[in-house]
PDB file of N, CA and C in Angstrom:
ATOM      1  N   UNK A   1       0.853  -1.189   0.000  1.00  0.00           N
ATOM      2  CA  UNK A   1       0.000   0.000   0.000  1.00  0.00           C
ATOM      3  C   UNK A   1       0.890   1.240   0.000  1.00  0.00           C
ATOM      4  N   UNK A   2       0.164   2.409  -0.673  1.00  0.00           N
ATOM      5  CA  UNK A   2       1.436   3.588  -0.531  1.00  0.00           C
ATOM      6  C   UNK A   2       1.349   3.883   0.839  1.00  0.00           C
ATOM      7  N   UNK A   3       2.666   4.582   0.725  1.00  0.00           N
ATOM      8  CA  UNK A   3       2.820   5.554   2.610  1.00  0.00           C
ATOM      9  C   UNK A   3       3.833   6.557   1.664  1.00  0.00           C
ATOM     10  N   UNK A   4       3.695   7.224   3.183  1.00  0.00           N
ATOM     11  CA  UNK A   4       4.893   8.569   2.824  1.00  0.00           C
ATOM     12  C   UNK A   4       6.535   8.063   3.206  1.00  0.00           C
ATOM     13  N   UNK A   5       7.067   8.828   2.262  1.00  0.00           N
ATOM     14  CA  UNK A   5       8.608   9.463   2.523  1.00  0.00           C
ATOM     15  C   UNK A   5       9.027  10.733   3.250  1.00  0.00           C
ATOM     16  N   UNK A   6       9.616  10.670   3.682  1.00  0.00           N
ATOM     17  CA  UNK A   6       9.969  12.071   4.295  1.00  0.00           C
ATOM     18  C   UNK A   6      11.425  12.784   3.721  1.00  0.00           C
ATOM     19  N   UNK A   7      11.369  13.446   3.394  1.00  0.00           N
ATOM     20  CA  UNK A   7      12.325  14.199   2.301  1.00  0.00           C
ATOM     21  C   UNK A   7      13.191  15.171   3.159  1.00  0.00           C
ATOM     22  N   UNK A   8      14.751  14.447   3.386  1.00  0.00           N
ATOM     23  CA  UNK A   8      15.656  15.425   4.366  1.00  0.00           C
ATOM     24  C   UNK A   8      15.454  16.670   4.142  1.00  0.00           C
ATOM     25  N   UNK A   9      15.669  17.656   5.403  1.00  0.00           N
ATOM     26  CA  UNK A   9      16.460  18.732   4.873  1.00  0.00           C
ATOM     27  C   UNK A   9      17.423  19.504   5.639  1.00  0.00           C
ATOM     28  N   UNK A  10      17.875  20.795   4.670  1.00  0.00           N
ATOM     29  CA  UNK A  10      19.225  20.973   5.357  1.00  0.00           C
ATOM     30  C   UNK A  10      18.727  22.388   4.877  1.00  0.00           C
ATOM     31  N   UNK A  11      18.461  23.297   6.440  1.00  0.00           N
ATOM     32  CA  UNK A  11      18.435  24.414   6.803  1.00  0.00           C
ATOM     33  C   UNK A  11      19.084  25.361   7.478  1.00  0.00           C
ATOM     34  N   UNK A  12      19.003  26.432   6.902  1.00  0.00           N
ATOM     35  CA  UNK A  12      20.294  27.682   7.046  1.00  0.00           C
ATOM     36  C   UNK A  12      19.784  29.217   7.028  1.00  0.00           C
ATOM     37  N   UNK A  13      20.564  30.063   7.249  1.00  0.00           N
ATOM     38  CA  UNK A  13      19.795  31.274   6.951  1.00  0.00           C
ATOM     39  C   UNK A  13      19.334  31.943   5.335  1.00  0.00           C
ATOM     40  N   UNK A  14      19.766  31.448   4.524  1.00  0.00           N
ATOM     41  CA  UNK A  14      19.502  30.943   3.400  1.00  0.00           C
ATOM     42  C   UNK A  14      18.376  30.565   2.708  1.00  0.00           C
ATOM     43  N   UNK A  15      17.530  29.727   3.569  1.00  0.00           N
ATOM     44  CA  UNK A  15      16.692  28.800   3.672  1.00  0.00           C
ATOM     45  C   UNK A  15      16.819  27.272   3.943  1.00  0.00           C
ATOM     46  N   UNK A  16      15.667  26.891   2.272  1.00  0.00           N
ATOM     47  CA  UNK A  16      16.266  25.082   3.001  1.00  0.00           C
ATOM     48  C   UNK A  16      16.156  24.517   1.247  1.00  0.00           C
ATOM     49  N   UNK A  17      17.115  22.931   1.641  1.00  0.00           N
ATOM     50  CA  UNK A  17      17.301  22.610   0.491  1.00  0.00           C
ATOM     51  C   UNK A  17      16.676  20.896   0.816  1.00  0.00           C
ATOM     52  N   UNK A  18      16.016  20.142  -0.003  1.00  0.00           N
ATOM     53  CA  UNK A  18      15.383  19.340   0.358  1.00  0.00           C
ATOM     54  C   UNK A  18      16.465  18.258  -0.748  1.00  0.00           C
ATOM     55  N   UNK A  19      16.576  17.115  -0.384  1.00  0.00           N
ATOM     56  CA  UNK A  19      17.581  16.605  -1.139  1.00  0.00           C
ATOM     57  C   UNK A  19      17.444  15.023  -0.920  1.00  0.00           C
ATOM     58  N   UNK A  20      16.948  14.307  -2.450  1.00  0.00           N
ATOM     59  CA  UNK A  20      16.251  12.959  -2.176  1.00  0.00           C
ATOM     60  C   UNK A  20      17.887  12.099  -2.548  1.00  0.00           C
ATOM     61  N   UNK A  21      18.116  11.184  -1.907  1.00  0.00           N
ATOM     62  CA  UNK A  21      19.667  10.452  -1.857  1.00  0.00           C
ATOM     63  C   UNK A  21      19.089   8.977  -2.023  1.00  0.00           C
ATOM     64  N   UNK A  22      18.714   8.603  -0.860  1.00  0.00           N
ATOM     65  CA  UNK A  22      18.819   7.198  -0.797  1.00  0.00           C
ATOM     66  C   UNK A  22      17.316   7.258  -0.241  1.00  0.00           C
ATOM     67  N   UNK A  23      16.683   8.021  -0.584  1.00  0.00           N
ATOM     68  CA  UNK A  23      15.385   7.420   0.123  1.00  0.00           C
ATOM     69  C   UNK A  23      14.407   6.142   0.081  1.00  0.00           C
ATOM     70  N   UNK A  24      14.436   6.374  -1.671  1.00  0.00           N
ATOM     71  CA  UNK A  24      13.596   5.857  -2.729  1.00  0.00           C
ATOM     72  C   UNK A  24      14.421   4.578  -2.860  1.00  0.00           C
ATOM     73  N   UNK A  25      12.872   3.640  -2.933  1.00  0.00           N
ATOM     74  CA  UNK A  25      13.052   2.367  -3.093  1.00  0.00           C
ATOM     75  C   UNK A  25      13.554   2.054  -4.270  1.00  0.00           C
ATOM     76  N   UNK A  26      14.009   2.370  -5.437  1.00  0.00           N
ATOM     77  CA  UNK A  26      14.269   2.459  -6.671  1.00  0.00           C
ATOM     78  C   UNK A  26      14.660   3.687  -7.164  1.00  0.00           C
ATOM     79  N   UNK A  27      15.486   3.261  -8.308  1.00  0.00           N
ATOM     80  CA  UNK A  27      16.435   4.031  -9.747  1.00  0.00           C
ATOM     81  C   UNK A  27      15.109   4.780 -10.159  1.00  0.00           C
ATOM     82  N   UNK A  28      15.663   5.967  -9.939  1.00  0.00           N
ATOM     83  CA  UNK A  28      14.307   6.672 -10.897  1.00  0.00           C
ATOM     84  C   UNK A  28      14.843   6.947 -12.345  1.00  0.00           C
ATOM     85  N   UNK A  29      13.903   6.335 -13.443  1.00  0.00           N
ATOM     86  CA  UNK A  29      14.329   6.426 -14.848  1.00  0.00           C
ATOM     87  C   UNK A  29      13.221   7.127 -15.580  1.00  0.00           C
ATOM     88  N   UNK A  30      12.793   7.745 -14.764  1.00  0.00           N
ATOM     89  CA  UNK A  30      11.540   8.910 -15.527  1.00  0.00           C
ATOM     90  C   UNK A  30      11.404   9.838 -14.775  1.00  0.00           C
ATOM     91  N   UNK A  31      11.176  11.405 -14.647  1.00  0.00           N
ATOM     92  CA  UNK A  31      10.287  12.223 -14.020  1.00  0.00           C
ATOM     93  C   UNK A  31       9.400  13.176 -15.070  1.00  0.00           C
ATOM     94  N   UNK A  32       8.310  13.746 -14.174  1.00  0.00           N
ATOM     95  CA  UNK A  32       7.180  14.339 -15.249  1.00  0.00           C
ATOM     96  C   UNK A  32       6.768  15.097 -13.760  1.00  0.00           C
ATOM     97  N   UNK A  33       6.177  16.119 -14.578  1.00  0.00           N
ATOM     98  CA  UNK A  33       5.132  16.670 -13.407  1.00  0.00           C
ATOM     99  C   UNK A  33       3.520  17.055 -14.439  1.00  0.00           C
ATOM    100  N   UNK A  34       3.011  17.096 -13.179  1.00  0.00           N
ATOM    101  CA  UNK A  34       1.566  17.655 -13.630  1.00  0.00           C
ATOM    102  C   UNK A  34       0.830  18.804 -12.778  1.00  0.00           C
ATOM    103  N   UNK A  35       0.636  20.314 -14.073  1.00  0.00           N
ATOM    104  CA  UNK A  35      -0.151  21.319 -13.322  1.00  0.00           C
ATOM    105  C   UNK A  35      -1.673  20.789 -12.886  1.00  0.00           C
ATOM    106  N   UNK A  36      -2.412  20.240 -12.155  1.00  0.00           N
ATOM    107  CA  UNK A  36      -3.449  19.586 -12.009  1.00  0.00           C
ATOM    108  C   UNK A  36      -4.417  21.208 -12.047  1.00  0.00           C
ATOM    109  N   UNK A  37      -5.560  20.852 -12.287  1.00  0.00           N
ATOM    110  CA  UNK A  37      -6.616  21.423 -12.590  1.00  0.00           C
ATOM    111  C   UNK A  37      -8.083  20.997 -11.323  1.00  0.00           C
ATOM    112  N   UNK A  38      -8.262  22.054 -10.524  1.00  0.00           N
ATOM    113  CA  UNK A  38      -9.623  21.875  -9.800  1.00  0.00           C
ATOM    114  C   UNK A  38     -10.572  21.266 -10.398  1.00  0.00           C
ATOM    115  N   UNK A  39     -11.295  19.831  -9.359  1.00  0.00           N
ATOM    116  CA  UNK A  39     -12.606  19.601  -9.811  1.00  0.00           C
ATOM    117  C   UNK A  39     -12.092  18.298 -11.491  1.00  0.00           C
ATOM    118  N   UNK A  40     -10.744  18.144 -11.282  1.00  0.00           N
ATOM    119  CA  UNK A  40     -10.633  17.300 -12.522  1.00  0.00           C
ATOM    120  C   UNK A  40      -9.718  15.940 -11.817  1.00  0.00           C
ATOM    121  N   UNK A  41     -10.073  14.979 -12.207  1.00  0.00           N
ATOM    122  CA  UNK A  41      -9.359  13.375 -11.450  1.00  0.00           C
ATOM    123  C   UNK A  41      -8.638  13.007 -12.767  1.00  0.00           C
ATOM    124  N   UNK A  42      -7.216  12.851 -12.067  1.00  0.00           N
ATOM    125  CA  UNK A  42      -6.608  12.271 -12.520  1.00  0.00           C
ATOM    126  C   UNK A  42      -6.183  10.452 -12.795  1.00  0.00           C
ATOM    127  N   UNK A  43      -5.039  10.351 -13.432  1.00  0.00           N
ATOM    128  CA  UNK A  43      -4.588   8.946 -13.273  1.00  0.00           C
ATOM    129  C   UNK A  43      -5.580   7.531 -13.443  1.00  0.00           C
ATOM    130  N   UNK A  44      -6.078   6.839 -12.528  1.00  0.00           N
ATOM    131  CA  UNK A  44      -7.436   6.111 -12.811  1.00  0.00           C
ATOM    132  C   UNK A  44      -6.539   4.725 -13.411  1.00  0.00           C
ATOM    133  N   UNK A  45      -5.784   3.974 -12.610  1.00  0.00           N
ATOM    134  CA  UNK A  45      -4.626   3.076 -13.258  1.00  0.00           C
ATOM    135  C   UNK A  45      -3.919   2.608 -12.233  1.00  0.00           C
ATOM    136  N   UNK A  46      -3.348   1.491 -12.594  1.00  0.00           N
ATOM    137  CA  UNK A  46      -2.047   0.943 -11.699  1.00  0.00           C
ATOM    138  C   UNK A  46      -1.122   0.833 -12.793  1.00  0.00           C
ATOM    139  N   UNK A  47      -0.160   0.020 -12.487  1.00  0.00           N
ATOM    140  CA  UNK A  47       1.078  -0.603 -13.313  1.00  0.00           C
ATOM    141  C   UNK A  47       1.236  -1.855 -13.023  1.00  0.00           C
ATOM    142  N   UNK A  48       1.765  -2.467 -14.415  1.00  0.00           N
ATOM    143  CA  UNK A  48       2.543  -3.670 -14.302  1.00  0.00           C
ATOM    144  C   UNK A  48       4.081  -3.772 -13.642  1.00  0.00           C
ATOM    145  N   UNK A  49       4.801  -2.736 -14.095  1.00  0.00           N
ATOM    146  CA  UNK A  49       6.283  -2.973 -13.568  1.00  0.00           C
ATOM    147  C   UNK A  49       6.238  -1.657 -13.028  1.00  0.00           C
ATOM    148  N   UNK A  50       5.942  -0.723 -13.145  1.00  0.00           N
ATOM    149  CA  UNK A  50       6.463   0.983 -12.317  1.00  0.00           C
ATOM    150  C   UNK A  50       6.275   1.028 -10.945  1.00  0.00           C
ATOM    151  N   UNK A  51       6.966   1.244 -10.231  1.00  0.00           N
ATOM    152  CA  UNK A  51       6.651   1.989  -9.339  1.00  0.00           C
ATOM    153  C   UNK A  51       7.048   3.537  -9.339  1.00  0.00           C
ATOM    154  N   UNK A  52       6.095   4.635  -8.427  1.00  0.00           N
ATOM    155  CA  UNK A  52       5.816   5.850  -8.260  1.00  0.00           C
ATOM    156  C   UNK A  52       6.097   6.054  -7.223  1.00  0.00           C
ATOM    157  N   UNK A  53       6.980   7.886  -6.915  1.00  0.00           N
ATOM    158  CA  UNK A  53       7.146   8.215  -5.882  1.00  0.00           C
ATOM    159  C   UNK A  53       6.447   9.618  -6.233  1.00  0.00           C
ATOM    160  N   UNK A  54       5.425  10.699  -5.812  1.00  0.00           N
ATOM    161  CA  UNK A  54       4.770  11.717  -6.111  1.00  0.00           C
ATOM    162  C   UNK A  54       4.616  12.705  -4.660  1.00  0.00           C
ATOM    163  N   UNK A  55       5.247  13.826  -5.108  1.00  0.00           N
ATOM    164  CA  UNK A  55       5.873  15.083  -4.628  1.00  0.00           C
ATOM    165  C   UNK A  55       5.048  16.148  -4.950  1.00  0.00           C
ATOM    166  N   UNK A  56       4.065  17.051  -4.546  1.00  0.00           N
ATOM    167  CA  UNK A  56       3.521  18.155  -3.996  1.00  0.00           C
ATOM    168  C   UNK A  56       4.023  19.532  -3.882  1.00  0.00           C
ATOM    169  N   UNK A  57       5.069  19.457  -5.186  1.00  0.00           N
ATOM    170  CA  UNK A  57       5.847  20.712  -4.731  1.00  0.00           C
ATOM    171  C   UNK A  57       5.282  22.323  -5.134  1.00  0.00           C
ATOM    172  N   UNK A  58       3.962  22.595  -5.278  1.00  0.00           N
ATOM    173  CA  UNK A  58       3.266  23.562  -5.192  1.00  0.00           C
ATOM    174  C   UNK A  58       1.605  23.574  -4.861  1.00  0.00           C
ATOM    175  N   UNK A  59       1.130  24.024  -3.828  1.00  0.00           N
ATOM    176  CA  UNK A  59      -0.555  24.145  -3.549  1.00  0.00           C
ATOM    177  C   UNK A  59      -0.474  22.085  -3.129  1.00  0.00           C
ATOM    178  N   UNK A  60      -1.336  21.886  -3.468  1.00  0.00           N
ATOM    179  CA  UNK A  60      -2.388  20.611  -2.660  1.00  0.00           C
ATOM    180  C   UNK A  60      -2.691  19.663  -3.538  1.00  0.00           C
ATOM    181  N   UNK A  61      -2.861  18.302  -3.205  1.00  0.00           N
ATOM    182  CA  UNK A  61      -4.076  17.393  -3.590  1.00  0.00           C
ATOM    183  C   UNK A  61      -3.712  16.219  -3.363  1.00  0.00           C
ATOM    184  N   UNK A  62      -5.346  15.685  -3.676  1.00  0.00           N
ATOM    185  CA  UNK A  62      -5.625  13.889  -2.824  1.00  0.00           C
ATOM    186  C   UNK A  62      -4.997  12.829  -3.837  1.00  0.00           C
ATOM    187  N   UNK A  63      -4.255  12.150  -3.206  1.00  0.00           N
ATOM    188  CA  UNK A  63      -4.123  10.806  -3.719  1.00  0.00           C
ATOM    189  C   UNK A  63      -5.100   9.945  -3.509  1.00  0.00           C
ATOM    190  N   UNK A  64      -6.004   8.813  -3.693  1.00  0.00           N
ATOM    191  CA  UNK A  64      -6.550   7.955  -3.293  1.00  0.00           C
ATOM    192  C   UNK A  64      -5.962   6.722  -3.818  1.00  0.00           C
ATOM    193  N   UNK A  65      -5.768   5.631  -3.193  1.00  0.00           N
ATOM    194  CA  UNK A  65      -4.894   4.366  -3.339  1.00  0.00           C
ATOM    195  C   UNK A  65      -6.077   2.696  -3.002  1.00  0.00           C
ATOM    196  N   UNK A  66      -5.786   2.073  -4.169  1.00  0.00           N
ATOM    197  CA  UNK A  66      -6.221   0.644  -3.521  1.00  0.00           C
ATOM    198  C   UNK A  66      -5.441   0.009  -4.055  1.00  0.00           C
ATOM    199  N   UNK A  67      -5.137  -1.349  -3.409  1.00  0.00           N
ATOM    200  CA  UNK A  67      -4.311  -1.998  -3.773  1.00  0.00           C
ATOM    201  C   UNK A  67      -4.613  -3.844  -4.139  1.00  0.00           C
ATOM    202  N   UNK A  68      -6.234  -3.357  -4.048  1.00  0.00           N
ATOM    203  CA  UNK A  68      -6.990  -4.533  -3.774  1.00  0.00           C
ATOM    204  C   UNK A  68      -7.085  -4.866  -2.532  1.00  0.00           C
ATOM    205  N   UNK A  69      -6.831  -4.656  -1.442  1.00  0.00           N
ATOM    206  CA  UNK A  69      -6.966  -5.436   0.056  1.00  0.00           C
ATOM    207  C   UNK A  69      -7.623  -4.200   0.755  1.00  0.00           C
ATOM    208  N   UNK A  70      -7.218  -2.727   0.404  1.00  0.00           N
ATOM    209  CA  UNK A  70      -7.913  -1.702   1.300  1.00  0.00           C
ATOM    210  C   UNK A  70      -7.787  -0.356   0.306  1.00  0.00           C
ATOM    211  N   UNK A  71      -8.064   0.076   1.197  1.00  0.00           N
ATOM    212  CA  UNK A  71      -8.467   1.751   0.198  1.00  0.00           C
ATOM    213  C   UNK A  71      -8.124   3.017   1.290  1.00  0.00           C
ATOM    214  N   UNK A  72      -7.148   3.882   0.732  1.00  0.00           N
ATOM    215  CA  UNK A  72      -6.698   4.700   1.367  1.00  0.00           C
ATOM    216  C   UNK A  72      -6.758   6.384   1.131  1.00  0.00           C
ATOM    217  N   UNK A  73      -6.679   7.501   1.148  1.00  0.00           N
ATOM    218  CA  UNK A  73      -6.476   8.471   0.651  1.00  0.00           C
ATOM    219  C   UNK A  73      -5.405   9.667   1.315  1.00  0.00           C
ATOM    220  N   UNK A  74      -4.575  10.211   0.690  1.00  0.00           N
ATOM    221  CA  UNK A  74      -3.412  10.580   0.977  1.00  0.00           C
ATOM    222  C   UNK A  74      -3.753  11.905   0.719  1.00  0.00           C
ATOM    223  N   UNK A  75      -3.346  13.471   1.777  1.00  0.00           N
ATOM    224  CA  UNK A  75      -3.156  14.671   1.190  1.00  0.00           C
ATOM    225  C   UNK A  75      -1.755  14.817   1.070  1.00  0.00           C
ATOM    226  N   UNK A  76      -1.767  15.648  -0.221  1.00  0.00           N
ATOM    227  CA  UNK A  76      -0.392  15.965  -0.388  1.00  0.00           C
ATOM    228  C   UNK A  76      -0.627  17.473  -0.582  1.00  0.00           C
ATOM    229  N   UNK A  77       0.258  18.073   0.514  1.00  0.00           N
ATOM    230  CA  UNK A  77       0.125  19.568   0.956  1.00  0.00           C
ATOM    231  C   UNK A  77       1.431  20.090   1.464  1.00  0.00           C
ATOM    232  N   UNK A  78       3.045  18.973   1.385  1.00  0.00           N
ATOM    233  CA  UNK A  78       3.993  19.882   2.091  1.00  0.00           C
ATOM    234  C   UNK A  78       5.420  18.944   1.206  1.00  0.00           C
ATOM    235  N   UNK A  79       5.701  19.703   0.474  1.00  0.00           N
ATOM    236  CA  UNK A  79       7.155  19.059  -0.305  1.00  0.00           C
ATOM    237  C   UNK A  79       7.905  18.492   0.634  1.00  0.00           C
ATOM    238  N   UNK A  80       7.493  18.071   1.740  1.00  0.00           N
ATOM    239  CA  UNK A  80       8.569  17.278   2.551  1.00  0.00           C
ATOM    240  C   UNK A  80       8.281  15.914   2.809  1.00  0.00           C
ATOM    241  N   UNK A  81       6.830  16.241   1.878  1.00  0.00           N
ATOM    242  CA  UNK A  81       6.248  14.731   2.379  1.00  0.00           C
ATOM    243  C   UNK A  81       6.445  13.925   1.101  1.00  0.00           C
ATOM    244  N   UNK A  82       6.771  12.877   0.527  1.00  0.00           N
ATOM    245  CA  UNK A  82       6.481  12.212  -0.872  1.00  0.00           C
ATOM    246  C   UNK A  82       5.677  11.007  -0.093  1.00  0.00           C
ATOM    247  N   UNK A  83       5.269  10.975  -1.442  1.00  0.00           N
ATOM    248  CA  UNK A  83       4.215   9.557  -1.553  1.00  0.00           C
ATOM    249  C   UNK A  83       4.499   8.498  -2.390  1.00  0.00           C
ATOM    250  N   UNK A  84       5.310   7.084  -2.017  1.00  0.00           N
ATOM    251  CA  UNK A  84       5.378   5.865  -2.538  1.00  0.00           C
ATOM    252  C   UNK A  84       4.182   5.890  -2.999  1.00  0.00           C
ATOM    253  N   UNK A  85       3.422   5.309  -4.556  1.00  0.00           N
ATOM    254  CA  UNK A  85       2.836   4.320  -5.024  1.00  0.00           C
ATOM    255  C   UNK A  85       2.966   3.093  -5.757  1.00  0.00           C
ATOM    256  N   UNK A  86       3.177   1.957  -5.061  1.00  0.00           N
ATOM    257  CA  UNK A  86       3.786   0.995  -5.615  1.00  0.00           C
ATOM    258  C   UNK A  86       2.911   0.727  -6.741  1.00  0.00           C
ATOM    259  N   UNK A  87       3.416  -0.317  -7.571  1.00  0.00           N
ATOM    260  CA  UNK A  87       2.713  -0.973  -9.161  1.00  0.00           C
ATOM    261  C   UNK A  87       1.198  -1.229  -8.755  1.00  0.00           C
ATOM    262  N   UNK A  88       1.335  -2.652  -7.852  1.00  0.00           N
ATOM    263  CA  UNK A  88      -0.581  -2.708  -7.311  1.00  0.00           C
ATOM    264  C   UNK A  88      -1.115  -1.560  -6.896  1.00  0.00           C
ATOM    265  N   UNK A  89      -0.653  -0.450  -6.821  1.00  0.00           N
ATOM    266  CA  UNK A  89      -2.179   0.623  -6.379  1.00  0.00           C
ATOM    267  C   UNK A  89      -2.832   1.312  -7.566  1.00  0.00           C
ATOM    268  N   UNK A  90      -3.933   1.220  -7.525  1.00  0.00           N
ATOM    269  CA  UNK A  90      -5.005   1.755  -8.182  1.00  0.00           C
ATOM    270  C   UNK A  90      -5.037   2.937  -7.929  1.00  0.00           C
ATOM    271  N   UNK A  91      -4.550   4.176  -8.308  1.00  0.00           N
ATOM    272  CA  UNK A  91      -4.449   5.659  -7.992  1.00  0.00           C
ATOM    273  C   UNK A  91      -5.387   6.297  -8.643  1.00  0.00           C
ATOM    274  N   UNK A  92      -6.052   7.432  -8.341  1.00  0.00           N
ATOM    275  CA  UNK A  92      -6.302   8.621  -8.928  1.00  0.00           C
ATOM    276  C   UNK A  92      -5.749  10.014  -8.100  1.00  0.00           C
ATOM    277  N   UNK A  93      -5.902  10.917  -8.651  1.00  0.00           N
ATOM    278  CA  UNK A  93      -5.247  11.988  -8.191  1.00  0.00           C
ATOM    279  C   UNK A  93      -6.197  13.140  -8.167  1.00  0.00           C
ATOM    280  N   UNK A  94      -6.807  13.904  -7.596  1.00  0.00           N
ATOM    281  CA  UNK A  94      -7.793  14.891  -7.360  1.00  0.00           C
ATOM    282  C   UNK A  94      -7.551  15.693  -6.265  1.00  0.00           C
ATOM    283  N   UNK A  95      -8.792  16.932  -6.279  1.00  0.00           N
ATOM    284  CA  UNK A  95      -8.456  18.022  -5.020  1.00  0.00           C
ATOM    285  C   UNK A  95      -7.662  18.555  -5.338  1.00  0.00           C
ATOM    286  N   UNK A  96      -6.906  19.315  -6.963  1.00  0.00           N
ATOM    287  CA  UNK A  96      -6.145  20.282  -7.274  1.00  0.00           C
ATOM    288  C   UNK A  96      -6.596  21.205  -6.501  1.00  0.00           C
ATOM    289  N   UNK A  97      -5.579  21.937  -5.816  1.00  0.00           N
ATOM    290  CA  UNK A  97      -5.620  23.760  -5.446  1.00  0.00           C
ATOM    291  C   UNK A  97      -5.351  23.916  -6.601  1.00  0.00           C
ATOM    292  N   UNK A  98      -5.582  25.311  -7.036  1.00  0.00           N
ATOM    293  CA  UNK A  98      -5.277  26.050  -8.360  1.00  0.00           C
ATOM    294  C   UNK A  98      -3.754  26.424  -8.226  1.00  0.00           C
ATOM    295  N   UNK A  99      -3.070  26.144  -9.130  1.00  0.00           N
ATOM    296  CA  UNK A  99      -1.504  26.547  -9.295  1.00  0.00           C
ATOM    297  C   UNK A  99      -0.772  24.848  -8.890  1.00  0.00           C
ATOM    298  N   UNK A 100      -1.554  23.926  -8.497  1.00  0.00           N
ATOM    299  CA  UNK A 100      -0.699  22.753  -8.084  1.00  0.00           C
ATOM    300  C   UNK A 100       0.244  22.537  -9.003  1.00  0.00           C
ATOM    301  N   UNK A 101       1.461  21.901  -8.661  1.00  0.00           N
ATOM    302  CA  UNK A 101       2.526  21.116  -9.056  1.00  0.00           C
ATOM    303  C   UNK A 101       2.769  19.514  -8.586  1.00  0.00           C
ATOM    304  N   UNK A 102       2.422  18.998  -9.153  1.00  0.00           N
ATOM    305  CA  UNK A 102       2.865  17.487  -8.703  1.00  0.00           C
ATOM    306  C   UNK A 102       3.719  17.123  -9.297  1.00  0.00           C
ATOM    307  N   UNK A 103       5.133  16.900  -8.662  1.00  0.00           N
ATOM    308  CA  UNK A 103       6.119  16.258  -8.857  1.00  0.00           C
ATOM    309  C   UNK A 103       5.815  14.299  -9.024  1.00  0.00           C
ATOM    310  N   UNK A 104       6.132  13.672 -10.379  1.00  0.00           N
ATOM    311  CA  UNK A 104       6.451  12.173 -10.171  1.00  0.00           C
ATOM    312  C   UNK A 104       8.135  11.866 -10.370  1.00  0.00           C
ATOM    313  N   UNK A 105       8.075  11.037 -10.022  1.00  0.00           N
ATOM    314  CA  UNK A 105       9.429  10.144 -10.103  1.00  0.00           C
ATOM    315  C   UNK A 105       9.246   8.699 -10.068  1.00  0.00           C
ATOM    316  N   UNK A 106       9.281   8.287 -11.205  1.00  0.00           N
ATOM    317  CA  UNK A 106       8.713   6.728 -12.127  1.00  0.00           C
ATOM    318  C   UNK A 106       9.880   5.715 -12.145  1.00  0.00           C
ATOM    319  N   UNK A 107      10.041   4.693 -11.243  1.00  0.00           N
ATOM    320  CA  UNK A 107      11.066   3.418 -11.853  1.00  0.00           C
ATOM    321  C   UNK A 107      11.046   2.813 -13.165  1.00  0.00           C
ATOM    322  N   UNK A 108      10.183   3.572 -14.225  1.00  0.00           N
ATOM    323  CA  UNK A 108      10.885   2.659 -15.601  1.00  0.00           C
ATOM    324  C   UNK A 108      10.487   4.227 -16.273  1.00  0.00           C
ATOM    325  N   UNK A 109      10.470   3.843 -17.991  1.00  0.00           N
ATOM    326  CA  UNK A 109      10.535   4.992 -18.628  1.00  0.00           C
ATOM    327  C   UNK A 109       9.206   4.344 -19.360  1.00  0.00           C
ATOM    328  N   UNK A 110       8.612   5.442 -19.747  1.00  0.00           N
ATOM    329  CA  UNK A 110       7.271   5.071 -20.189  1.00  0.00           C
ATOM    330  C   UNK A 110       6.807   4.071 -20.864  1.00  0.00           C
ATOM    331  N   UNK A 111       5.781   3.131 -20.630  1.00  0.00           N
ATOM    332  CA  UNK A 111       5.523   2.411 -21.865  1.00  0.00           C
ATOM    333  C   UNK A 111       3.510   1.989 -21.364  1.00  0.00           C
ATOM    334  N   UNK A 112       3.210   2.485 -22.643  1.00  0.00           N
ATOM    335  CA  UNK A 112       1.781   2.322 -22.946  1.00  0.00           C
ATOM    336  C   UNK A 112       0.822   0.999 -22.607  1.00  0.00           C
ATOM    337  N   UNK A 113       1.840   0.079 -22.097  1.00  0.00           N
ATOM    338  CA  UNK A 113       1.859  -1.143 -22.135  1.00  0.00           C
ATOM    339  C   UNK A 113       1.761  -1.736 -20.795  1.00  0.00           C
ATOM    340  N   UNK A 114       2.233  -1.071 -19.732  1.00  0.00           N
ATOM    341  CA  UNK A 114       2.505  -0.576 -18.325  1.00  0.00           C
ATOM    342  C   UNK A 114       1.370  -0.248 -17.632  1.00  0.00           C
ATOM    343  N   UNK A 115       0.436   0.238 -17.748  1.00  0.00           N
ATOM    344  CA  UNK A 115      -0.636   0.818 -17.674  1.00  0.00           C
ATOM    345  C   UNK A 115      -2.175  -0.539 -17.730  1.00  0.00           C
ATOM    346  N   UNK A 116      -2.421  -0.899 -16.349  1.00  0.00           N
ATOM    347  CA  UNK A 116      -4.091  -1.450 -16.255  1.00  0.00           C
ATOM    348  C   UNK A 116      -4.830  -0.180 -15.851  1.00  0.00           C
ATOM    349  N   UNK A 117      -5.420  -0.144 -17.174  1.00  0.00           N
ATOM    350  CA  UNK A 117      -7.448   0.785 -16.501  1.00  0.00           C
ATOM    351  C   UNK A 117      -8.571   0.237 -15.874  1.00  0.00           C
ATOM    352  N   UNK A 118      -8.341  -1.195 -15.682  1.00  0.00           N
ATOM    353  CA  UNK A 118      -9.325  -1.698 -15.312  1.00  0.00           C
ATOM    354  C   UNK A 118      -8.994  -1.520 -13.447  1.00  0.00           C
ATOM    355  N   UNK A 119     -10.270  -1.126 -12.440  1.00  0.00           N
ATOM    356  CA  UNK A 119      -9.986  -1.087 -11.305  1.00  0.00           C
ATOM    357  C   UNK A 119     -10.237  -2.553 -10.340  1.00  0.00           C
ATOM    358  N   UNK A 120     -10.097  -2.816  -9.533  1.00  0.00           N
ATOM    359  CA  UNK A 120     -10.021  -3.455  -8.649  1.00  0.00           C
ATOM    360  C   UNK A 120     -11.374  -3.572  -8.199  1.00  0.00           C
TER     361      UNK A 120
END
């Protein structure tokens, strides 16, 4: 099932610098982001081989997760938090604030093929 990461950081008068090393369960061989849009659901899918790590790095929004055994829903509201979604979860993504940024970071590189629509 997904859970969170917690994303070091290293603060100064400066500010702060958030810096992913060894967190992640996997080689990330893709990233993408998405400006999400209020009132619009995303994603609606699992994977065969990917796993997902998804980052919040501007404004808000809900993850919801099944994995077949339970059903969960995740806010993502603070770049310090990431969110594992392993291959079995059934994601969608909703509850854009206006201006969101969602950061992904994908263990393989795209393939069309990767992708079940059918839900659980």
């Amino acid at each position: 099932m997904a859970h969170f990461i917690d994303i070091p950081a290293f603060k100064d008068d400066r500010g702060e610098l958030r810096v992913i090393q060894k967190e992640l369960p996997f080689q990330v061989k893709r990233i993408y982001y998405i400006h999400g849009k209020p009132n619009v659901v995303r994603g609606g899918h699992r994977h065969k081989t990917s796993d997902q790590v998804l980052i919040c790095l501007h404004g808000a929004c809900t993850v919801s997760c099944n994995d077949g055994k339970g059903f969960e829903s995740f806010v993502l509201d603070n770049p310090s938090k990431a969110l594992y979604v392993d291959r079995d979860d059934w994601h969608t993504m909703q509850g854009f604030t206006n201006g969101a940024v969602l950061l992904v970071l994908a263990s393989t590189l795209y393939d069309k093929n990767d992708y079940i629509d059918e839900p659980y």
